[in-house]
C-alpha atoms as a PDB file:
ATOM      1  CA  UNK A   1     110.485  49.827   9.185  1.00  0.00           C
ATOM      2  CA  UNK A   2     107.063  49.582   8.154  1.00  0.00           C
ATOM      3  CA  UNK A   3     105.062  52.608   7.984  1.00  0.00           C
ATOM      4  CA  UNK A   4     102.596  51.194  11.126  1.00  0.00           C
ATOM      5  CA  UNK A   5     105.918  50.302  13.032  1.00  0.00           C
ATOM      6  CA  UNK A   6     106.808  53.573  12.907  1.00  0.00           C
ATOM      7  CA  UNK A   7     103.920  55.357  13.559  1.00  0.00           C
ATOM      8  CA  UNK A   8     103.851  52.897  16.950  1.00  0.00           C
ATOM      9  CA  UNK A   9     107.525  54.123  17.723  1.00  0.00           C
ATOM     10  CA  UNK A  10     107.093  57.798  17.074  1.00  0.00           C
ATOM     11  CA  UNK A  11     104.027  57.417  19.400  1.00  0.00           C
ATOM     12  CA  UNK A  12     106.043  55.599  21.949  1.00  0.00           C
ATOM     13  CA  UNK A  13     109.077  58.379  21.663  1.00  0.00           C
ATOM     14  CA  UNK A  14     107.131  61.456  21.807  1.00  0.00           C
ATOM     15  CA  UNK A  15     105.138  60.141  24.817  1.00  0.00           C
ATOM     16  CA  UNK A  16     106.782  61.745  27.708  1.00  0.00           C
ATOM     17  CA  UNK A  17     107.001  65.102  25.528  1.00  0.00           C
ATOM     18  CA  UNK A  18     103.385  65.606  25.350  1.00  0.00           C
ATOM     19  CA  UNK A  19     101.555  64.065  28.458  1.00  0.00           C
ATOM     20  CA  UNK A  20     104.251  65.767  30.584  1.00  0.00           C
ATOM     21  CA  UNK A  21     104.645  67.551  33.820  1.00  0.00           C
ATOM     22  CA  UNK A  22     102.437  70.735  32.870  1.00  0.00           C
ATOM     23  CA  UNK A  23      99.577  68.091  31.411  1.00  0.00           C
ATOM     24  CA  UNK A  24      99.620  65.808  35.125  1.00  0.00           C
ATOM     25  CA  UNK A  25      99.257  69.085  37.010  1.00  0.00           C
ATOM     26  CA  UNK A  26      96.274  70.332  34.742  1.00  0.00           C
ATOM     27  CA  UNK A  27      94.999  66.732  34.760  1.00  0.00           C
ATOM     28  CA  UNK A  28      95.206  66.144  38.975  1.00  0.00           C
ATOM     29  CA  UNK A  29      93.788  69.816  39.480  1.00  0.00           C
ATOM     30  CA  UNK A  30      90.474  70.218  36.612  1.00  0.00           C
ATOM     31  CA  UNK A  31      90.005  66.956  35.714  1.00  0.00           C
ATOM     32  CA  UNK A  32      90.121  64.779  38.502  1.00  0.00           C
ATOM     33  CA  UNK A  33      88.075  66.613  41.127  1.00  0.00           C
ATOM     34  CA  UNK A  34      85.056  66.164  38.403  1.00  0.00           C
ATOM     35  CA  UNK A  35      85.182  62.506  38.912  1.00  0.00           C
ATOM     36  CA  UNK A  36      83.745  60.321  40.955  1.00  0.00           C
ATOM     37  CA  UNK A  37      85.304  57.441  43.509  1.00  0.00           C
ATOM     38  CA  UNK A  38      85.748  54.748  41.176  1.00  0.00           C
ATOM     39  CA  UNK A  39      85.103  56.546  37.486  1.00  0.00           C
ATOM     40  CA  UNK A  40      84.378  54.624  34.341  1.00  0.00           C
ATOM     41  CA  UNK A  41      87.501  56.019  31.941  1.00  0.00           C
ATOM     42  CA  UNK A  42      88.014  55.544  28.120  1.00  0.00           C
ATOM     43  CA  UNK A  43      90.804  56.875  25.610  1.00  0.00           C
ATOM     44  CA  UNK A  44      89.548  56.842  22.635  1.00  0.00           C
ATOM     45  CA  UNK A  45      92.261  56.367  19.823  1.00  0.00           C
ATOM     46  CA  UNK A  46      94.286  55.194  22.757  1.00  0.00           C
ATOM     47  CA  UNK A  47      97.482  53.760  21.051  1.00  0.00           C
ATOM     48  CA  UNK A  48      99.899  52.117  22.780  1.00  0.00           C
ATOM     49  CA  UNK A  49      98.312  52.455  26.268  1.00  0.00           C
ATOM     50  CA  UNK A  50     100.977  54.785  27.400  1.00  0.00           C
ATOM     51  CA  UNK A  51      98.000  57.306  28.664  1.00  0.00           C
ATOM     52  CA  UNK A  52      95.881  54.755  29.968  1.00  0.00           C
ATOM     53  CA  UNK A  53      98.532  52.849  32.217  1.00  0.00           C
ATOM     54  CA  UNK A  54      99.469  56.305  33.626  1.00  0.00           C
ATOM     55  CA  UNK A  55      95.805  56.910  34.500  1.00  0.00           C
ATOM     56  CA  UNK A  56      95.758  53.562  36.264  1.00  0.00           C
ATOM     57  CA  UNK A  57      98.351  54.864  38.584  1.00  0.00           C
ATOM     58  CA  UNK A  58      96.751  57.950  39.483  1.00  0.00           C
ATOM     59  CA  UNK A  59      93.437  56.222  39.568  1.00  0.00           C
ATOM     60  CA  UNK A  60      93.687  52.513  40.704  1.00  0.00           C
ATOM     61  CA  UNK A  61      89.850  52.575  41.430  1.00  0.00           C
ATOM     62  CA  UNK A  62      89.004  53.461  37.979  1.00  0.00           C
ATOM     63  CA  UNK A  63      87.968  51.073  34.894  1.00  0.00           C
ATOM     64  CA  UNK A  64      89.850  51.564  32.659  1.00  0.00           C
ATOM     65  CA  UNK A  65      88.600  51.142  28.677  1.00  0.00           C
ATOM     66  CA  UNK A  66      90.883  51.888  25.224  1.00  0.00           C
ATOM     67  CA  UNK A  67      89.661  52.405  21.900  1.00  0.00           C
ATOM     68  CA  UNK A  68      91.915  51.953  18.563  1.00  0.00           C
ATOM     69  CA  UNK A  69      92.498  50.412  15.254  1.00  0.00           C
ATOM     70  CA  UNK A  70      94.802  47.479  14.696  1.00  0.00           C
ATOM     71  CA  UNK A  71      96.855  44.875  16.719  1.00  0.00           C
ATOM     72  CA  UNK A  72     100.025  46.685  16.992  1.00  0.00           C
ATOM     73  CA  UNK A  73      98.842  49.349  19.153  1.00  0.00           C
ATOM     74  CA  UNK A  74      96.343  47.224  20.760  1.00  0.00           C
ATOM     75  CA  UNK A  75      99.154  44.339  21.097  1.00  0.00           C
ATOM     76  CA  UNK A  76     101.797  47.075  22.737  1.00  0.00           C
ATOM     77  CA  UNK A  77      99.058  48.396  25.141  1.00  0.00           C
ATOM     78  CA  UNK A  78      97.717  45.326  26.713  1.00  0.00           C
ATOM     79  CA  UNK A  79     101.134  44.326  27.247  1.00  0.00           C
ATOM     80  CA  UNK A  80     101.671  46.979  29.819  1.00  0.00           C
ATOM     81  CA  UNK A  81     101.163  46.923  33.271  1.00  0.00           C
ATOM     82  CA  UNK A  82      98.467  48.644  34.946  1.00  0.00           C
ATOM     83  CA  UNK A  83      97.585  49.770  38.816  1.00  0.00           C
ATOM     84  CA  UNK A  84      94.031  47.631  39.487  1.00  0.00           C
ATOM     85  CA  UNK A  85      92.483  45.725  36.777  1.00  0.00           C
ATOM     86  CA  UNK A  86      93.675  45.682  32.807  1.00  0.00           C
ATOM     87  CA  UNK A  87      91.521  47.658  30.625  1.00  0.00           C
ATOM     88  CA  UNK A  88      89.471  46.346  28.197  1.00  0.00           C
ATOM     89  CA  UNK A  89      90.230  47.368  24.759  1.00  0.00           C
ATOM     90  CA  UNK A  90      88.428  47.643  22.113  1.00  0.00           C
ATOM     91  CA  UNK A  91      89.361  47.164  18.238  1.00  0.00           C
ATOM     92  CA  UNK A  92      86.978  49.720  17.027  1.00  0.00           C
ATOM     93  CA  UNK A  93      87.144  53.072  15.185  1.00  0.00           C
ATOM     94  CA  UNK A  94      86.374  56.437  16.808  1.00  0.00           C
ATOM     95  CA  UNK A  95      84.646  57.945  13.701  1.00  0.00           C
ATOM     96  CA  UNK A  96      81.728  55.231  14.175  1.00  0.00           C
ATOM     97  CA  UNK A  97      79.491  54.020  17.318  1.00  0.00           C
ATOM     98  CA  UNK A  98      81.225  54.088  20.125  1.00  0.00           C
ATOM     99  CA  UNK A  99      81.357  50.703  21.791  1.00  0.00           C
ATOM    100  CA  UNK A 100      80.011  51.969  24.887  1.00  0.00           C
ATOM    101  CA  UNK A 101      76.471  52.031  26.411  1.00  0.00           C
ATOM    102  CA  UNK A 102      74.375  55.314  27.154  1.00  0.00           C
ATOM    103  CA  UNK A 103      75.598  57.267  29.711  1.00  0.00           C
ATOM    104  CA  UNK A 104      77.857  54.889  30.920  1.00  0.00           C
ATOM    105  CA  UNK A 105      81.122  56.866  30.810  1.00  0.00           C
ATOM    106  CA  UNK A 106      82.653  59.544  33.226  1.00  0.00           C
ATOM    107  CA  UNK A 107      85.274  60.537  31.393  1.00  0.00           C
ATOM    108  CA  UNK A 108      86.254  60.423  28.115  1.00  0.00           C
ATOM    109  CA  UNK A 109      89.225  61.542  26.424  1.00  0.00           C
ATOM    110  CA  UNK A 110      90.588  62.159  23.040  1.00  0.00           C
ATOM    111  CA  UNK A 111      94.047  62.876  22.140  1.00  0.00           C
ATOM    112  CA  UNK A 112      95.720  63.977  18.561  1.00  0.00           C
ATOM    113  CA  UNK A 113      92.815  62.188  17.187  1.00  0.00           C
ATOM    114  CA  UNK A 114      89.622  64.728  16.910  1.00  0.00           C
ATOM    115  CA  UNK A 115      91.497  66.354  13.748  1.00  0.00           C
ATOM    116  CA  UNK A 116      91.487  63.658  11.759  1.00  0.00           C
ATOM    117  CA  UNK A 117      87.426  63.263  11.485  1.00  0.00           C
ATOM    118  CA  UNK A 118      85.655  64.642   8.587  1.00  0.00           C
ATOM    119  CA  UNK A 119      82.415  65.123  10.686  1.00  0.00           C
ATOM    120  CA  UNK A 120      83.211  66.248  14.536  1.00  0.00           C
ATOM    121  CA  UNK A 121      79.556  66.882  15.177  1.00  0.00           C
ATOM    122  CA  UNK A 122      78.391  63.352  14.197  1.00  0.00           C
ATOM    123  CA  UNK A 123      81.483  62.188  17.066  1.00  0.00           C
ATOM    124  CA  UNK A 124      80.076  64.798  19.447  1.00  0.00           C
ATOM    125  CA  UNK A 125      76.656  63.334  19.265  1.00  0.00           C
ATOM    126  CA  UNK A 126      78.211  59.723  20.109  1.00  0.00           C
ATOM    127  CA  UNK A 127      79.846  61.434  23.289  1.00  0.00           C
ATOM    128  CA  UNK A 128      76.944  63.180  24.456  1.00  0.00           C
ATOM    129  CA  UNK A 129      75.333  59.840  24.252  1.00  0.00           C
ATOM    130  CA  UNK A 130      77.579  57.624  26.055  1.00  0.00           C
ATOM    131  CA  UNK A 131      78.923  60.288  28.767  1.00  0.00           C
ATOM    132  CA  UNK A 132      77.228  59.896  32.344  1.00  0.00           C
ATOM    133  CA  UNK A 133      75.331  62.699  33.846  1.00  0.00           C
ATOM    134  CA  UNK A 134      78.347  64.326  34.965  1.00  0.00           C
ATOM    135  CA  UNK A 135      80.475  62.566  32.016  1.00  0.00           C
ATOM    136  CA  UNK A 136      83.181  64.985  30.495  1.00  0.00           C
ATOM    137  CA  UNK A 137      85.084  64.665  27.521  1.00  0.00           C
ATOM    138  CA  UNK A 138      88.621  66.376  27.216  1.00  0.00           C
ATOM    139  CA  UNK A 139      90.129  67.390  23.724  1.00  0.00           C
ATOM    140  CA  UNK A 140      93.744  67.445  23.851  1.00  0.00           C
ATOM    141  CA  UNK A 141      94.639  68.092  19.873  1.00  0.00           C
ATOM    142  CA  UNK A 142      96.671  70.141  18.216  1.00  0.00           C
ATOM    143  CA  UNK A 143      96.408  74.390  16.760  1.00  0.00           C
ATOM    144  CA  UNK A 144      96.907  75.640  13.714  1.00  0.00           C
ATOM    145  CA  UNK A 145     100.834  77.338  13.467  1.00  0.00           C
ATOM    146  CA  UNK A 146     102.166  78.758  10.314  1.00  0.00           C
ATOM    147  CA  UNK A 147     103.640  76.967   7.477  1.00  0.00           C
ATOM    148  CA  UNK A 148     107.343  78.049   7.970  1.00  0.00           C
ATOM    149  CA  UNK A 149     106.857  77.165  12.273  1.00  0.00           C
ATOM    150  CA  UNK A 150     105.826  74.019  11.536  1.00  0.00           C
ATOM    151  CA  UNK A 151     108.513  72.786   9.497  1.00  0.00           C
ATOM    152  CA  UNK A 152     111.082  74.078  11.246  1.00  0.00           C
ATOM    153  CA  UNK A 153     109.501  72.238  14.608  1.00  0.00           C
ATOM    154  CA  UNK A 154     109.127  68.758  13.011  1.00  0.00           C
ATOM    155  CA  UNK A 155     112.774  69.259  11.721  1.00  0.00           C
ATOM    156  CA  UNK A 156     113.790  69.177  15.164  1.00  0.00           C
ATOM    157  CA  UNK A 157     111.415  66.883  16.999  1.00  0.00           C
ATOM    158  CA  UNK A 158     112.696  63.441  17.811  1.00  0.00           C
ATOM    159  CA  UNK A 159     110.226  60.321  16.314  1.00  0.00           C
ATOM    160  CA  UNK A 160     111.590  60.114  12.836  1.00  0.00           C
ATOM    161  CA  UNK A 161     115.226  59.581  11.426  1.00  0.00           C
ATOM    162  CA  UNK A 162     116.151  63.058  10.541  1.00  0.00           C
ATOM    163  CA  UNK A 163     116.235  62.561   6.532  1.00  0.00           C
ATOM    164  CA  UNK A 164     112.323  62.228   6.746  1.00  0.00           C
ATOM    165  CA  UNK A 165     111.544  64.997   9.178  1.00  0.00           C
ATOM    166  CA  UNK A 166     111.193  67.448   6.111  1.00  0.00           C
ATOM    167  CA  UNK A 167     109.111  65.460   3.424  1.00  0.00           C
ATOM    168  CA  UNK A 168     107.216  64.177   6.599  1.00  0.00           C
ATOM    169  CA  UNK A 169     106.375  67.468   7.818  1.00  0.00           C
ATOM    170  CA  UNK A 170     105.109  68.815   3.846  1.00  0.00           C
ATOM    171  CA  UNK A 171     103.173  65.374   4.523  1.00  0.00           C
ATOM    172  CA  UNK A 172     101.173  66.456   7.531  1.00  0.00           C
ATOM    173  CA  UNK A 173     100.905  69.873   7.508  1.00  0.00           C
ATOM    174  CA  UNK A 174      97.531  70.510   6.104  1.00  0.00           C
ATOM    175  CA  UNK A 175      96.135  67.568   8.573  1.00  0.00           C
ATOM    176  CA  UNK A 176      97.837  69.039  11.994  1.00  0.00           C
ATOM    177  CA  UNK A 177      96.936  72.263  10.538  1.00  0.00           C
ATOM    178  CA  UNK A 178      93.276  71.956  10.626  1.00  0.00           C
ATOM    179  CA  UNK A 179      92.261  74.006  13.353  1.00  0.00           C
ATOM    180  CA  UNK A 180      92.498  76.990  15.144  1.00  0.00           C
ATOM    181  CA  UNK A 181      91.872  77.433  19.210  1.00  0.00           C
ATOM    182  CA  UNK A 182      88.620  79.163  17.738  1.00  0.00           C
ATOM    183  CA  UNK A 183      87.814  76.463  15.798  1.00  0.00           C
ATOM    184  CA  UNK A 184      87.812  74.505  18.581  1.00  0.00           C
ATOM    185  CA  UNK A 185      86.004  76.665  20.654  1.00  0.00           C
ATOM    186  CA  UNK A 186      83.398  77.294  18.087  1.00  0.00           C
ATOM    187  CA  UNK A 187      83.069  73.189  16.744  1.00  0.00           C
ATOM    188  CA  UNK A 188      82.373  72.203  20.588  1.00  0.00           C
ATOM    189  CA  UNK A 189      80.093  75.639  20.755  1.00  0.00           C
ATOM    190  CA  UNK A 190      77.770  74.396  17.623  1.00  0.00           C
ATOM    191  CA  UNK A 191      77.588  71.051  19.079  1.00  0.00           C
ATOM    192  CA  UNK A 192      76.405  72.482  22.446  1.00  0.00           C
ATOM    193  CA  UNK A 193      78.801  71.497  24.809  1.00  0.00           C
ATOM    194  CA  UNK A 194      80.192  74.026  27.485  1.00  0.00           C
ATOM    195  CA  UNK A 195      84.085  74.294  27.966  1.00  0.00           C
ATOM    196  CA  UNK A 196      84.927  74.225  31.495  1.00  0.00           C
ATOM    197  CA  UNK A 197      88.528  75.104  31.214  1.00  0.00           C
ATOM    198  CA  UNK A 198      91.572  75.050  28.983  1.00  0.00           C
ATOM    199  CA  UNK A 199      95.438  74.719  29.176  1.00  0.00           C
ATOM    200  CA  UNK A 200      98.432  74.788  26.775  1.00  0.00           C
ATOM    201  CA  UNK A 201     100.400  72.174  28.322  1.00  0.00           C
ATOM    202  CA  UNK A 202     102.542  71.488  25.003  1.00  0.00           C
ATOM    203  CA  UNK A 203     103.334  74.425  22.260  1.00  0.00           C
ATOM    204  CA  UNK A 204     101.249  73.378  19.579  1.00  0.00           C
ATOM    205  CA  UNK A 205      98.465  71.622  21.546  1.00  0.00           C
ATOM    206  CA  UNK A 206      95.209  72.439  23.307  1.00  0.00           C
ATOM    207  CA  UNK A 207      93.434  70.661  26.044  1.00  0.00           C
ATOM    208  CA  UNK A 208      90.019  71.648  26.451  1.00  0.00           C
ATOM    209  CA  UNK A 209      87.815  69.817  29.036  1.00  0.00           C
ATOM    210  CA  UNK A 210      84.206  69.739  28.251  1.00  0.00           C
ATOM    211  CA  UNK A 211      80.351  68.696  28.954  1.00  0.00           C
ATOM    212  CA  UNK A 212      77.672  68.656  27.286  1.00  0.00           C
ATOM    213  CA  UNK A 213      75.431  72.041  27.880  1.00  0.00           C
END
């Protein structure tokens, strides 16, 4: 399997894990009463639509955009089927101009992605600019563990064959390591946006939902 195929199964197996029960309930009680009737929604690094066509069904009214590199995860996600009308997707990556017009969105989020970008503040100006009046943007990424947690967690996580678990957990480490919940805190701080609320709803993840100050 090709290393792209396997990053799209991985994301497709560890799905349910992550956006699960304790993420819906944070999701249907903070982030939903911010929105309004029939919200403009985008996920930016959105893979293979899983989070988007889950949205869909808990907002039919909603349009719906996805944002991503490459036609495998593009391919997988407009295959899916969706409550209301299809997204629109857009082959585009995060790190640059967001293919969205001023203050145009409601709500944007941003999952295991926000890590991987050598400048966050740059991508925080490109949210503040495209984000409504009342736009938000939520940050669900992951924290900072220690070295030996870490390994021992991706040796038991399903999404690889388990004779790469190890040498693919020595590979990641430093880039799911980044950041602390501080760090967090203090990046969204710097770039002046106010944190409304925040929730663990996986181990090693934060969500943080956001707007700018």
């Amino acid at each position: 399997m090709t290393q792209r195929a396997n990053a799209l199964a991985r994301q497709l197996e560890r799905y349910y894990v992550r956006f699960n029960e304790a993420f819906w309930t944070f999701y249907e009680a903070d982030v939903v009463p911010g929105l309004p009737d029939a919200p403009v929604l985008a996920d930016l690094g959105c893979g293979p639509g899983l989070y988007l066509r889950d949205m869909s069904q808990r907002l039919p009214n909603a349009t719906l955009h996805g944002v991503d590199k490459g036609d495998d995860m593009l391919g997988h996600a407009r295959s899916l089927e969706y409550v209301g009308d299809t997204p629109t997707f857009h082959d585009s990556d995060v790190a640059g101009r967001l293919p969205f017009e001023d203050a145009s969105v409601d709500l944007l989020t941003i999952a295991a992605v926000m890590h991987t970008l050598v400048d966050p503040f740059t991508f925080l100006d490109e949210v503040r600019r495209v984000l409504s009046l009342n736009g938000r943007l939520l940050l669900y990424d992951w924290v900072r563990v220690s070295f030996a947690d870490y390994i021992a967690y991706r040796e038991s996580e399903a999404g690889d064959p388990p004779e790469a678990r190890y040498p693919r957990a020595l590979e990641l480490f430093t880039t799911h390591n980044k950041y602390t919940p501080d760090d967090w805190r203090w990046i969204f701080a710097q770039a002046t946006f106010e944190v409304l609320t925040e929730t663990w709803p996986y181990p090693r993840a934060i969500a943080l939902l956001t707007r700018p100050a």
